[in-house]
Protein backbone atom coordinates (compact mmCIF):
# COMPACT_ATOMS: atom_id res chain seq x y z
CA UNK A 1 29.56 46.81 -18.54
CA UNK A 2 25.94 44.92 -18.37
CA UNK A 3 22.84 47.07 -19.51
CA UNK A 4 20.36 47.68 -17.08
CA UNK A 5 17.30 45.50 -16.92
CA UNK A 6 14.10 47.40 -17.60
CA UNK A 7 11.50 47.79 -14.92
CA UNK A 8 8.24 46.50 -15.84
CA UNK A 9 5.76 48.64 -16.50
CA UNK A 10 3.25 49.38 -13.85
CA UNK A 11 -0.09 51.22 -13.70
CA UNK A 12 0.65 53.79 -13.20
CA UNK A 13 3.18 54.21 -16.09
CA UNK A 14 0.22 53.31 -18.35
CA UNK A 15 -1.90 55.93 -16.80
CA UNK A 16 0.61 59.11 -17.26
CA UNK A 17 1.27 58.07 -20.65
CA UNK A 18 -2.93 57.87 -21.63
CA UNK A 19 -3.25 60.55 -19.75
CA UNK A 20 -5.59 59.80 -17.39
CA UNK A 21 -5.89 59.27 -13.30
CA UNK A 22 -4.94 55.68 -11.98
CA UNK A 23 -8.05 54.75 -10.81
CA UNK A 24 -9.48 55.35 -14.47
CA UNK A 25 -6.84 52.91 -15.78
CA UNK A 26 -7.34 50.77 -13.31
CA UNK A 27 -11.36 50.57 -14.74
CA UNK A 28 -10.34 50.05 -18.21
CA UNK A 29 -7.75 47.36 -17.46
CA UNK A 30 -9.73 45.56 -15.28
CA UNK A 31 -12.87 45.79 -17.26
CA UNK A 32 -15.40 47.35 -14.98
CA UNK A 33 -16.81 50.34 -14.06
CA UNK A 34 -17.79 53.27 -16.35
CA UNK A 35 -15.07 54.70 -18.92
CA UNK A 36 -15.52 56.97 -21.79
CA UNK A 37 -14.83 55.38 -25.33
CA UNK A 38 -11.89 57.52 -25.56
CA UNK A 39 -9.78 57.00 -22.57
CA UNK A 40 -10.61 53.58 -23.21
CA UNK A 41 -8.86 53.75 -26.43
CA UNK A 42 -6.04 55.92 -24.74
CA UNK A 43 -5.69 53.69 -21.77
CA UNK A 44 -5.41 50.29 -24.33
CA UNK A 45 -3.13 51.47 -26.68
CA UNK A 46 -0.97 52.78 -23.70
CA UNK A 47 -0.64 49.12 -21.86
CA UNK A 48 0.25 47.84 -25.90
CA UNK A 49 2.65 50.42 -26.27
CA UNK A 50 4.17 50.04 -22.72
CA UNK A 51 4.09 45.75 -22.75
CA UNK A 52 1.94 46.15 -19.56
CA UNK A 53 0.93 43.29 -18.02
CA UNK A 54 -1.73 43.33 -14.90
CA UNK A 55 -0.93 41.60 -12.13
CA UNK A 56 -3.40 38.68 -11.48
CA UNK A 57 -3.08 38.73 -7.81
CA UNK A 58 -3.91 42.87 -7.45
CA UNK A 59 -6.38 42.58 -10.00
CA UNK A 60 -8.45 39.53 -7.77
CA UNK A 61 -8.39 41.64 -5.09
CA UNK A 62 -10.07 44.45 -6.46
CA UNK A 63 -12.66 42.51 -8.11
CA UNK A 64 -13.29 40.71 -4.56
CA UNK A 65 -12.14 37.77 -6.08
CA UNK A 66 -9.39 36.93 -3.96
CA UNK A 67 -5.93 35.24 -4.76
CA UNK A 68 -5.69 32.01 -2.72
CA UNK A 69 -7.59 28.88 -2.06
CA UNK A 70 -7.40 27.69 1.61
CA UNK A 71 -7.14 24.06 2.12
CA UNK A 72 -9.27 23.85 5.69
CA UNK A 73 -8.50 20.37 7.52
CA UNK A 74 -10.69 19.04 10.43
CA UNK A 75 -9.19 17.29 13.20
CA UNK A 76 -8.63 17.14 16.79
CA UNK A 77 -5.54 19.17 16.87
CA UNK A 78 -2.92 20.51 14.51
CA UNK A 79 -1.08 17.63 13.81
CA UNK A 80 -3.75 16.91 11.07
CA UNK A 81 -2.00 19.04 9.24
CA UNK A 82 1.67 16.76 8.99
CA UNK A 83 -0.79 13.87 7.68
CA UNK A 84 1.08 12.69 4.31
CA UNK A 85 -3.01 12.28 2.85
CA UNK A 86 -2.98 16.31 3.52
CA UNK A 87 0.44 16.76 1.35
CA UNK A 88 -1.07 15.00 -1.60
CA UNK A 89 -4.55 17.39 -1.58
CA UNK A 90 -2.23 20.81 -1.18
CA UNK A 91 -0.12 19.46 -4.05
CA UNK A 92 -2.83 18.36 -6.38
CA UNK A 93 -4.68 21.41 -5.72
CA UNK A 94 -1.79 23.81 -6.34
CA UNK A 95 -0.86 22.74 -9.79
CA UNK A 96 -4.84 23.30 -10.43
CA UNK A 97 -4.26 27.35 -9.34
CA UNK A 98 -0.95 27.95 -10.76
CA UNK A 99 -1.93 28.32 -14.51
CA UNK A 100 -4.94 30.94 -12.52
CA UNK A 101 -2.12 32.97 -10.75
CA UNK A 102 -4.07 31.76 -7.32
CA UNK A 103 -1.99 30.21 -4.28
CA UNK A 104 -2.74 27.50 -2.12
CA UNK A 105 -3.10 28.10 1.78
CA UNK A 106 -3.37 25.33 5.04
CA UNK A 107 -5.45 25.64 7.48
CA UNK A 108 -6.77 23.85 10.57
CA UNK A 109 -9.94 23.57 11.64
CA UNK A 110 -10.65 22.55 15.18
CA UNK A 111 -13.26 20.34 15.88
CA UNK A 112 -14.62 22.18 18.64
CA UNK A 113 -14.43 25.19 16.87
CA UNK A 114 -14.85 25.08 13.21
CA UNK A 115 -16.37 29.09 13.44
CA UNK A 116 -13.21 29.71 12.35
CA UNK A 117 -14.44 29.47 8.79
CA UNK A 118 -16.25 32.96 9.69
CA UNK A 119 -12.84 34.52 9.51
CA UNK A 120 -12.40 32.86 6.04
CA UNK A 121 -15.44 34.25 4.51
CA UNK A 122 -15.08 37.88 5.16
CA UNK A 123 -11.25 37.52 4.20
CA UNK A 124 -10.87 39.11 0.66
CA UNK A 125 -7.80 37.58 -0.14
CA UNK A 126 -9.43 34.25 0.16
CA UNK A 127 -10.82 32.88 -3.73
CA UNK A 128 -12.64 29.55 -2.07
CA UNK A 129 -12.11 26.81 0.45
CA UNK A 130 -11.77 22.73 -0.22
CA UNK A 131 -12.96 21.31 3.04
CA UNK A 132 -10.99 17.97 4.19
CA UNK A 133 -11.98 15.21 6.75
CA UNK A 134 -15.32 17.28 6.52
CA UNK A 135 -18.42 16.74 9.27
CA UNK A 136 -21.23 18.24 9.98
CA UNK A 137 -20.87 21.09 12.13
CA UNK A 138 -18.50 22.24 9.77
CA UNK A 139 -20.76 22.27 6.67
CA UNK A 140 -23.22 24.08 9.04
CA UNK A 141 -20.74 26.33 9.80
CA UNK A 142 -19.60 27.66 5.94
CA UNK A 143 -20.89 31.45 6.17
CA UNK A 144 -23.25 32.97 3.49
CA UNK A 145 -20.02 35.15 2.09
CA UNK A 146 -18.35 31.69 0.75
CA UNK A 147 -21.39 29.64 -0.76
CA UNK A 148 -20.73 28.79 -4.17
CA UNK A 149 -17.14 29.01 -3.39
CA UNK A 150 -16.61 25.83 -1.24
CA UNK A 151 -16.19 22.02 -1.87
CA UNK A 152 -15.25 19.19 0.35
CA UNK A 153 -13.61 16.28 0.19
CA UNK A 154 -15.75 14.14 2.39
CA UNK A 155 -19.11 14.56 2.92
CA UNK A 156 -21.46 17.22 1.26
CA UNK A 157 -24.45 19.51 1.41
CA UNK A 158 -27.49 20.80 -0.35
CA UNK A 159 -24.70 24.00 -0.70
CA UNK A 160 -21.29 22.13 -0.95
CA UNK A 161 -20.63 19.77 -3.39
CA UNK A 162 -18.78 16.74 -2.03
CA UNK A 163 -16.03 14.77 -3.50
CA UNK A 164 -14.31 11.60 -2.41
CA UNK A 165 -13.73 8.10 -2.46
CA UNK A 166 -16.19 5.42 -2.76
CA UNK A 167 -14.49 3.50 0.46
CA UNK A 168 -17.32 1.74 1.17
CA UNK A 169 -16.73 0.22 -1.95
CA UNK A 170 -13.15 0.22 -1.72
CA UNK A 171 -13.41 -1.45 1.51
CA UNK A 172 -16.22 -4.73 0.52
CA UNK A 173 -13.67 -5.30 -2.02
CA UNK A 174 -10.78 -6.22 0.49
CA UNK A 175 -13.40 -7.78 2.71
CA UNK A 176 -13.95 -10.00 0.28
CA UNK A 177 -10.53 -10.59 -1.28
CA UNK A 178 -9.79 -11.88 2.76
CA UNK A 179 -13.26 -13.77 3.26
CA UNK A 180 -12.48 -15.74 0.23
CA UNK A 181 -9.01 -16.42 1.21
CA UNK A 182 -10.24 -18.52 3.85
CA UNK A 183 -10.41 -15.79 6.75
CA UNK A 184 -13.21 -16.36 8.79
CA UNK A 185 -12.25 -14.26 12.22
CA UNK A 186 -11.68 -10.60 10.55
CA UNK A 187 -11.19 -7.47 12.92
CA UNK A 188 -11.17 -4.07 11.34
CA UNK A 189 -9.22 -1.27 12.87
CA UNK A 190 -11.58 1.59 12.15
CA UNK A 191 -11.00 5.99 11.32
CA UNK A 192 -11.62 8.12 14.00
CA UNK A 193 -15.44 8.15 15.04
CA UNK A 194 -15.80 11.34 14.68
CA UNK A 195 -14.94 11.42 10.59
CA UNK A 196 -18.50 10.94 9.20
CA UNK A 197 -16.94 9.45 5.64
CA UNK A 198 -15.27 7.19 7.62
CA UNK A 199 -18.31 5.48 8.86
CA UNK A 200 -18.52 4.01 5.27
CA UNK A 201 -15.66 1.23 5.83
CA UNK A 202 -17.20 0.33 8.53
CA UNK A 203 -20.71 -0.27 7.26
CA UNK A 204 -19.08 -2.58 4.52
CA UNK A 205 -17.45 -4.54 7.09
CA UNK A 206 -20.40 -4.90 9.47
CA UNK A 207 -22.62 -5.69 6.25
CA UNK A 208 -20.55 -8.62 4.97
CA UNK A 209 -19.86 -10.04 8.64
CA UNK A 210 -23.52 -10.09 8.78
CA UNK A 211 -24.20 -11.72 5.60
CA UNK A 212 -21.36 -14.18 5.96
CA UNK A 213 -22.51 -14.89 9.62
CA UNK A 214 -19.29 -14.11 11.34
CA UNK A 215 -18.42 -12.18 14.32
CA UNK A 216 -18.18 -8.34 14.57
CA UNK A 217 -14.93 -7.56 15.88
CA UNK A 218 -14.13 -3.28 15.95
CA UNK A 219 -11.09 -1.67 17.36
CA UNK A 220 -11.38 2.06 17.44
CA UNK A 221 -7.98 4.02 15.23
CA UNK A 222 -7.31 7.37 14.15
CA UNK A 223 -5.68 6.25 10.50
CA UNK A 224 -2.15 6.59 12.11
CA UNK A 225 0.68 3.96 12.60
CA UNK A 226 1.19 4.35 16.03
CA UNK A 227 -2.59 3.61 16.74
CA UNK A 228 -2.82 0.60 14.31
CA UNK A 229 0.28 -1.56 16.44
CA UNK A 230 -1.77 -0.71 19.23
CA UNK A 231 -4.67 -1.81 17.82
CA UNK A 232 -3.38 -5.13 16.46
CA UNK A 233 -2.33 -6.22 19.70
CA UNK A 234 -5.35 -4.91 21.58
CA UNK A 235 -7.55 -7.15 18.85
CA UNK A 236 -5.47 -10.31 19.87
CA UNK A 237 -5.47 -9.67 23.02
CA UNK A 238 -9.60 -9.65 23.02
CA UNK A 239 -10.02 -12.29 20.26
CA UNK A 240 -7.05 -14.77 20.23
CA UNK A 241 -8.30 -16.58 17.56
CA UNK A 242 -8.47 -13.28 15.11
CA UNK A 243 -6.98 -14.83 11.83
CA UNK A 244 -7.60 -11.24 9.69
CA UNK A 245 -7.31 -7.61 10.64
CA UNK A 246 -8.50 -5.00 8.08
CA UNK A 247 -7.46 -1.94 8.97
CA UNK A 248 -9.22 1.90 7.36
CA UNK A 249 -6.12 3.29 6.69
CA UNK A 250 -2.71 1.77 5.18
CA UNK A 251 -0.43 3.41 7.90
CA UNK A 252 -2.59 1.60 10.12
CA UNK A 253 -2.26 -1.44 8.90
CA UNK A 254 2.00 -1.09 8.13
CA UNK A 255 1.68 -0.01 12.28
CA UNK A 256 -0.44 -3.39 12.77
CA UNK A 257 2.16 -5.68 11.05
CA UNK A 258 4.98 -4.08 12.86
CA UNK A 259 3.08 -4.98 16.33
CA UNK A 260 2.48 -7.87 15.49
CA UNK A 261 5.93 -9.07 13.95
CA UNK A 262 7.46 -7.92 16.95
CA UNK A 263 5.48 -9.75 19.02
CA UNK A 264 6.86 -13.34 16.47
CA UNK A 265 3.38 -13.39 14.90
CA UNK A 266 3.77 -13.96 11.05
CA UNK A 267 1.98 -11.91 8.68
CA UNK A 268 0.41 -13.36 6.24
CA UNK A 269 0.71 -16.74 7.84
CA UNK A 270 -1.17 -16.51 11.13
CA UNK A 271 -2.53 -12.95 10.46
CA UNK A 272 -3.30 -11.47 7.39
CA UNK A 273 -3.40 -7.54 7.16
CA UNK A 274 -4.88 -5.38 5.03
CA UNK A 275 -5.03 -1.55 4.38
CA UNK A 276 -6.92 1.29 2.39
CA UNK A 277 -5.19 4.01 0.55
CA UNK A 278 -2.65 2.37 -1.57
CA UNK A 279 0.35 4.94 -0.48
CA UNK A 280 3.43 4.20 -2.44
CA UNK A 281 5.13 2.35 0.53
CA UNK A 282 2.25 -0.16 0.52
CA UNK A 283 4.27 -1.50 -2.90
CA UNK A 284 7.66 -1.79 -1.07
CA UNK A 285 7.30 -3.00 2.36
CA UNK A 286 7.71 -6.00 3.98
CA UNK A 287 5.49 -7.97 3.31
CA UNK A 288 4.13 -5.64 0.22
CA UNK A 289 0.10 -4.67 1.66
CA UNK A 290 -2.40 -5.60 0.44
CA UNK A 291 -5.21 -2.28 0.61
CA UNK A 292 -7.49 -0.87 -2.06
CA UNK A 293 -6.59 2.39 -4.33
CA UNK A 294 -7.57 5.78 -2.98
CA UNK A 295 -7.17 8.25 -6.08
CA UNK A 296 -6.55 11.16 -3.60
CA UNK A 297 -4.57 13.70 -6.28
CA UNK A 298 -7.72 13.27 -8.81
CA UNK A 299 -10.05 13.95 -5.83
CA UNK A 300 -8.60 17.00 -4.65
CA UNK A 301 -7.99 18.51 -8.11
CA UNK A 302 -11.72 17.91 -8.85
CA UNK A 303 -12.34 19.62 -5.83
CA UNK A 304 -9.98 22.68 -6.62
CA UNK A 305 -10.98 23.43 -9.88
CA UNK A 306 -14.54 23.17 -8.64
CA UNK A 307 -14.15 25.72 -6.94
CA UNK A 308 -12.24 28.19 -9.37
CA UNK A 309 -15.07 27.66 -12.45
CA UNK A 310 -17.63 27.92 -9.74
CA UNK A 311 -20.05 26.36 -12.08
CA UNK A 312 -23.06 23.99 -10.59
CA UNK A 313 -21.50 20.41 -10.10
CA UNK A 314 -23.27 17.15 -9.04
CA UNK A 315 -23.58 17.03 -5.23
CA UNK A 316 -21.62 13.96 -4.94
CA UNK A 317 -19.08 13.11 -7.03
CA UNK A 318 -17.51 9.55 -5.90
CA UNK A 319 -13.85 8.10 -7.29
CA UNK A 320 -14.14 4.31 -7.06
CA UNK A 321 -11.36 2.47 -4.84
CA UNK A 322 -10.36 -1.08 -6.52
CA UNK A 323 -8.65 -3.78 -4.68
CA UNK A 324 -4.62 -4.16 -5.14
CA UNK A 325 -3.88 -7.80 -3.86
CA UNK A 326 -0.49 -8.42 -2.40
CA UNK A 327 1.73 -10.80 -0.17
CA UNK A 328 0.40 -9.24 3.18
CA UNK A 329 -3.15 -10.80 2.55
């Protein structure tokens, strides 16, 4: 016959046995509010005595403090959310809250309507808010309610501290790595224009074409495969003679050497490709891609705990991005 397993003990058990109401208890466990020295003493040696252990979840929400961090993504529609990039940022910022007894939320944010962070603010539930593929109307947008209790991962704020990837940086360096390969015709398959951060990538590219004296050649993408095969052929199709196509996002670029491929153009041999993000399928496809490292889980946990200390940080805090050379460029 097996023994019965013990309820733990609740609040309320650890008020009847100090004697005391709930909402007293409730003080002198959660350390606030008045409570006289000796129902403190009652109330203590009660929870001992009992094995009680307060819940960190109830005990957030009564302090206001709230018992989940929302992950809030920008983007045109809601299929911003099945982005792979997003995965990595919920993950990395969960193991950050699970040692704090805090859950991890996703949310989108429309572009046309990032108000929506209202809602957010006046939620008690909510601890704080990491802001991804941040812009501007959006940092206008963060309510009084969640100051101190917001970072992004993108750009920043005199209010929200920003964290993210030097891909300007990251970006000159596989610029370079193809300029000195020989490639003088380069096309870059750009981020969305309406992601501020990605404006970066760009500005690298348009400073070294300029410096080098070569041709500016853009071709609007939105980071996703579909776009950069699209793109790839588009860029040929405009400039024949394109011998280089570095694209701001590796899915872009695997979607680029699939177009072209298809179409019997070799890659590296008549076009090299290039990415930015170093996803673990860069390593393993066919040819391996060449990109530039985008530390994405040490961003977003930066960000997270940010936001649980809620101590003062540096306004910008930038990862750098280093080249990885490969077979595709």
């Amino acid at each position: 016959m097996s023994t019965p397993t013990a309820r733990p003990a609740t609040l309320d058990d650890v008020a009847r046995a100090a004697g005391v109401s709930r909402s007293t208890a409730s003080r002198v466990i959660a350390g606030t509010g008045f409570a006289s020295p000796a129902a403190r003493d009652r109330v203590g040696a009660a929870a001992d005595r009992l094995g009680y252990v307060p819940n960190p979840a109830a005990r957030a929400l009564v302090r206001g403090a709230g018992v989940r961090l929302v992950i809030a993504v920008s983007g045109e529609d809601a299929g911003v959310l099945d982005d792979p990039y997003v995965d990595r940022v919920v993950g990395a910022a969960a193991r950050i809250c699970a040692p704090h007894g805090v859950g991890v939320a996703l949310e989108w944010l429309p572009l046309r309507g990032p108000n929506a962070l209202r809602r957010l603010g006046e939620d008690r539930g909510v601890c704080g808010v990491v802001l991804v593929n941040t812009t501007h109307p959006v940092l206008d947008a963060v309510p009084a309610r969640l100051r101190g209790r917001v970072a992004s991962i993108g750009i920043g704020s005199p209010t929200v501290p920003s964290f993210d990837v030097d891909n300007g940086g990251g970006a000159d360096a596989v610029l370079r790595h193809l300029y000195d390969s020989g490639r003088r015709r380069i096309a870059m398959v750009t981020g969305p224009r309406w992601l501020t951060c990605a404006g970066r990538s760009v500005a690298a590219y348009r400073a070294l074409m300029r410096s080098a004296g070569l041709p500016v050649r853009l071709v609007t993408g939105d980071f996703s495969a579909a776009r950069g095969g699209r793109a790839a052929l588009e860029t040929l199709t405009r400039w024949p003679d394109t011998d280089a196509i570095f694209a701001a996002s590796d899915a872009t670029a695997l979607g680029a050497i699939s177009a072209l491929r298809g179409r019997g153009i070799r890659v590296p041999g008549d076009v090299a490709v290039a990415g930015f993000d170093d996803i673990p399928y860069a390593a393993v496809s066919t040819p391996a891609l060449t990109t530039a490292t985008h530390p994405v889980r040490r961003i977003a946990a930066a960000a997270a705990t940010a936001v649980l200390d809620g101590r003062r940080v540096p306004p910008v805090t930038a990862f750098p991005s280093t080249l990885v050379a490969r077979e595709s460029a």
